[in-house]
Protein backbone atom coordinates (compact mmCIF):
# COMPACT_ATOMS: atom_id res chain seq x y z
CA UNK A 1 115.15 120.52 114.06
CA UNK A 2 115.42 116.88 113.61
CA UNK A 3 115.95 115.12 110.41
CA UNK A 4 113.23 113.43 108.98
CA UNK A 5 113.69 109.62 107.61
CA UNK A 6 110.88 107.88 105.60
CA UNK A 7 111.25 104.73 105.01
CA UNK A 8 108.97 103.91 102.53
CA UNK A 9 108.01 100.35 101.48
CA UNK A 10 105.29 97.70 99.78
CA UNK A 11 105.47 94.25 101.29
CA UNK A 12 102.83 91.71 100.14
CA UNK A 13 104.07 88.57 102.69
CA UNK A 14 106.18 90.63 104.87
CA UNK A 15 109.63 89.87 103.83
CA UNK A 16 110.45 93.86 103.01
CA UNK A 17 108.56 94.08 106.43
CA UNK A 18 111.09 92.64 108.19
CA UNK A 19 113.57 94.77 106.84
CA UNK A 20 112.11 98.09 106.85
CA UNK A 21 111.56 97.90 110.56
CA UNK A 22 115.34 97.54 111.16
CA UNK A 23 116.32 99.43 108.57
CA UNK A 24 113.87 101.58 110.73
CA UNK A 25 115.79 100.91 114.47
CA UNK A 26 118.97 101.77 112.74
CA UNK A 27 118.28 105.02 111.35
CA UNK A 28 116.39 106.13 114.86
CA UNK A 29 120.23 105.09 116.36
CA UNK A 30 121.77 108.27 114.92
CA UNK A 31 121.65 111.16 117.30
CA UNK A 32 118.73 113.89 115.84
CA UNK A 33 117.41 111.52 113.30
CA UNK A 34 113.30 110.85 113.51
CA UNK A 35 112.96 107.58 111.22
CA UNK A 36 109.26 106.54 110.46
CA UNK A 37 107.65 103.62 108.29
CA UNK A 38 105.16 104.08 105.92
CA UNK A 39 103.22 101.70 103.54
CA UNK A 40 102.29 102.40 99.82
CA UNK A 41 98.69 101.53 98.98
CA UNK A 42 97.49 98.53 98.13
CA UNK A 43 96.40 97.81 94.19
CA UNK A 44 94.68 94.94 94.50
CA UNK A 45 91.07 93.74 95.73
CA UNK A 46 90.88 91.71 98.78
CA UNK A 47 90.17 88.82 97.18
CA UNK A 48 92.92 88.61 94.78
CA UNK A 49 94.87 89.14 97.69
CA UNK A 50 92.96 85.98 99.51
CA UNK A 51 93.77 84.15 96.37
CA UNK A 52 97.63 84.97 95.98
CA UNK A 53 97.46 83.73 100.60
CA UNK A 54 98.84 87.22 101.86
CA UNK A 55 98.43 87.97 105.32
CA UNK A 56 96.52 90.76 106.23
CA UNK A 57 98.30 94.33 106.36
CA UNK A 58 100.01 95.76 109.53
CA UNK A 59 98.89 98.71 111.29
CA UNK A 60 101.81 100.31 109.70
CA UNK A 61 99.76 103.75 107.96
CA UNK A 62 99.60 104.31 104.19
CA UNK A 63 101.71 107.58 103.03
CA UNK A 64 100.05 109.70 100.09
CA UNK A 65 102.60 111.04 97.85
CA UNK A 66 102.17 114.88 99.05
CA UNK A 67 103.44 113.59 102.35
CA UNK A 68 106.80 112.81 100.42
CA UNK A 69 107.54 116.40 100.56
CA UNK A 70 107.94 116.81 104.47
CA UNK A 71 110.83 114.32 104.54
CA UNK A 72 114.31 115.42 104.42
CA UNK A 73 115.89 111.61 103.09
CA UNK A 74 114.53 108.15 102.13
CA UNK A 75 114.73 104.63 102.09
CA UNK A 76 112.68 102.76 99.23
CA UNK A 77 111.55 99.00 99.76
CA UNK A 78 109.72 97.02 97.49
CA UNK A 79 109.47 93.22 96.39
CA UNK A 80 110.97 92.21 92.99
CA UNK A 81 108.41 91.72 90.11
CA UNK A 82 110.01 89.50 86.91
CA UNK A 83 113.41 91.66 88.14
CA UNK A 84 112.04 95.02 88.75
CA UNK A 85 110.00 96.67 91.81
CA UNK A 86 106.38 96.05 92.26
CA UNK A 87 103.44 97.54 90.49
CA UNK A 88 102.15 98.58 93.55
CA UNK A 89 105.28 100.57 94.29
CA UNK A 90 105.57 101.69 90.34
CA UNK A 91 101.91 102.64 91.01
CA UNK A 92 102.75 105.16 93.72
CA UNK A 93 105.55 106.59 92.16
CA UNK A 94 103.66 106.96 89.38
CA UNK A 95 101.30 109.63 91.18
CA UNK A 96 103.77 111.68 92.54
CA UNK A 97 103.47 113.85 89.38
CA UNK A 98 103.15 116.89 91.08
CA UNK A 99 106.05 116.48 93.31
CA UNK A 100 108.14 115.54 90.12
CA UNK A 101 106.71 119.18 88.41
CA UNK A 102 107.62 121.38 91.18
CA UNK A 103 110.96 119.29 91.67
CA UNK A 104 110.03 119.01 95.26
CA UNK A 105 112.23 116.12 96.19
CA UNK A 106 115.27 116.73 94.23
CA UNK A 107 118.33 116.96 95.78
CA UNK A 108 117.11 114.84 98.61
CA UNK A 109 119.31 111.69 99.73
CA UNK A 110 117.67 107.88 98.70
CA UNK A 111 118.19 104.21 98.95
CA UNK A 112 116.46 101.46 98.20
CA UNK A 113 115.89 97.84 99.58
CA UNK A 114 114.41 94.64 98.22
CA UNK A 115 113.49 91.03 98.28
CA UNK A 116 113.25 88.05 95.67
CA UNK A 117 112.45 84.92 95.53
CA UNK A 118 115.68 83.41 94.26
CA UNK A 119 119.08 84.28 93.61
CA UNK A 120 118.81 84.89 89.81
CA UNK A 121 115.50 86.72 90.57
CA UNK A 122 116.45 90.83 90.91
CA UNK A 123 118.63 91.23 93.39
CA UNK A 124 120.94 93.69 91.36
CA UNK A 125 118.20 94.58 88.32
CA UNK A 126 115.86 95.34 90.99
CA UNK A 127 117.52 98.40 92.25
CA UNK A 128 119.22 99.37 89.39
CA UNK A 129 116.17 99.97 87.00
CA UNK A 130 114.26 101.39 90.03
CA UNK A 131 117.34 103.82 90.16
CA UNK A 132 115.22 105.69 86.92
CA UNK A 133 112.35 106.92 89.39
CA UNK A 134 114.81 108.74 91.82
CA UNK A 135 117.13 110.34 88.59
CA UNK A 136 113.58 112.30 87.41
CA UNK A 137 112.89 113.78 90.75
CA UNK A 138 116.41 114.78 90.57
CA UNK A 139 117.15 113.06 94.66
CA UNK A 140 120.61 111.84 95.01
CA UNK A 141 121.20 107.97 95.01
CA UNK A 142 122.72 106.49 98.62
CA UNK A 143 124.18 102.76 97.72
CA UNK A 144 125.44 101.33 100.55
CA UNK A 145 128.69 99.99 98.61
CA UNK A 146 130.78 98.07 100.32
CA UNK A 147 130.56 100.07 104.16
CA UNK A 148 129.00 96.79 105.43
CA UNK A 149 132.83 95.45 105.45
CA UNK A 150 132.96 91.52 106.01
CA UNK A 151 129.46 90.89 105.68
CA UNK A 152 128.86 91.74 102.11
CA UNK A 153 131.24 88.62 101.60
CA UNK A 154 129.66 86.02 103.04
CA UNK A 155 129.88 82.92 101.24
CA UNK A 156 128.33 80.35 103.30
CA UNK A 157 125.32 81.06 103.65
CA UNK A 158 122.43 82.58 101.43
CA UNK A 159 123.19 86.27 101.91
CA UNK A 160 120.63 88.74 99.95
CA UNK A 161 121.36 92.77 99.12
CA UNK A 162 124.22 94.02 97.48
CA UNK A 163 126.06 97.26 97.09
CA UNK A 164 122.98 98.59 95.78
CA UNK A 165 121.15 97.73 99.15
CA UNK A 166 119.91 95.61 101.72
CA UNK A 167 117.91 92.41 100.64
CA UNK A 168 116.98 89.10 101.38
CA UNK A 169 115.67 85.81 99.51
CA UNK A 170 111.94 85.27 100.01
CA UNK A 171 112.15 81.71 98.20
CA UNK A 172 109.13 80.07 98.07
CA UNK A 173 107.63 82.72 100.60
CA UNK A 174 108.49 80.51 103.88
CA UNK A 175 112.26 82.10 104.51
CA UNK A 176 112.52 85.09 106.57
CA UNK A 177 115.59 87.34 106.73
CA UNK A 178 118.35 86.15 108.22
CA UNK A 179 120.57 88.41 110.84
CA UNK A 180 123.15 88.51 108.38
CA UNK A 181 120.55 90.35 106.20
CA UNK A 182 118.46 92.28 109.27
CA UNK A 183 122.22 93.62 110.08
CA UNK A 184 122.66 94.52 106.91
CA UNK A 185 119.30 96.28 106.54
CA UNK A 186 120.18 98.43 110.11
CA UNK A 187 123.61 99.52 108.56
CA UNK A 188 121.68 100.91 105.71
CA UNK A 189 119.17 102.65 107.89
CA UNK A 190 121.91 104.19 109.97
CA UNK A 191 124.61 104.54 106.74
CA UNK A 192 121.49 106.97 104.93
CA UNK A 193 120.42 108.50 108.21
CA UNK A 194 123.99 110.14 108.95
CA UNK A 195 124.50 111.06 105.26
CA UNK A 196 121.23 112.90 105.04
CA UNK A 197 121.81 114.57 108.61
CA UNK A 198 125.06 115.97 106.84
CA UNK A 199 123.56 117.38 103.37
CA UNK A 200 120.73 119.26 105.60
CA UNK A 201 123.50 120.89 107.56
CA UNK A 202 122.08 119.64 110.88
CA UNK A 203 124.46 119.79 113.56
């Protein structure tokens, strides 16, 4: 039976998109691993969203928290609000009560990716205080660490992510991720993917 990946993610402009989709390409690259992308629901009306300029959604479908259940690992994505994830992300979370009653998910693998708008903006606080939400379902934190070798070193150029995760810098909302960061965001996918293949004991 393969093993199921969920990448799981809120992206208002697309930036945690971006990433999700390879972190999506390089989870499906290990043998027996079935990676799929879902979206969190949206919180706000249609024409807040008009106001703040976001794009519409993608086809991408929306995940209920029940659905949590029938994955066997996960990889959390969210934009950074004032250093921590979204409310729309929080909001989710939030209603997988249940789940966190019956203990459902724990001892299931995690990670988590991100984006901010600048440098100072999250990058490290983002994941860490989001780390809370996975500790009271009782699923096992995956950082990446350092497995990304050189890259994580990169001085040069604006790099986002850290040990924590993959990430990128939004800015003012016109920068994409760079390859530096979409590699980094397929190591991830593929880094989580084997290491939840091994705790389910699939061969």
């Amino acid at each position: 039976m393969a093993t199921k990946i969920y990448i799981v993610y809120y992206s208002m402009y697309g930036h945690v998109e971006k990433l999700a989709e390879e972190i999506k390409k390089g989870a499906a690259s290990v043998e027996g691993v079935e990676a799929k992308l879902w979206q969190v629901p949206e919180t706000l009306s249609e024409e807040v969203l008009a106001k703040m300029s976001a794009p519409p959604k993608s086809d991408v479908p929306i995940i209920t928290p029940q659905e949590l259940a029938e994955a066997d690992g996960f990889i959390f994505g969210f934009p950074t609000r004032f250093g921590m994830m979204s409310a729309q992300f929080k909001a989710f979370l939030d209603a997988t009560g249940g789940l966190w009653r019956t203990q459902q998910l724990a001892g299931r693998p995690a990670g988590i990716f991100y984006s901010t708008g600048s440098q100072g903006g999250g990058q490290e606080t983002t994941p860490l205080t989001a780390i809370t939400q996975l500790v009271h379902h009782g699923m096992i934190f995956v950082p990446i660490g350092y497995t990304f070798g050189a890259g994580m070193f990169e001085m040069e150029n604006v790099k986002g992510g850290s040990p924590y995760g993959a990430g990128t810098f939004a800015g003012d909302g016109s920068r994409l991720p760079s390859e530096l960061e979409l590699q980094q965001a397929h190591h991830q996918g593929k880094y989580i993917a084997a290491i939840t293949k091994k705790l389910k004991g699939a061969p």
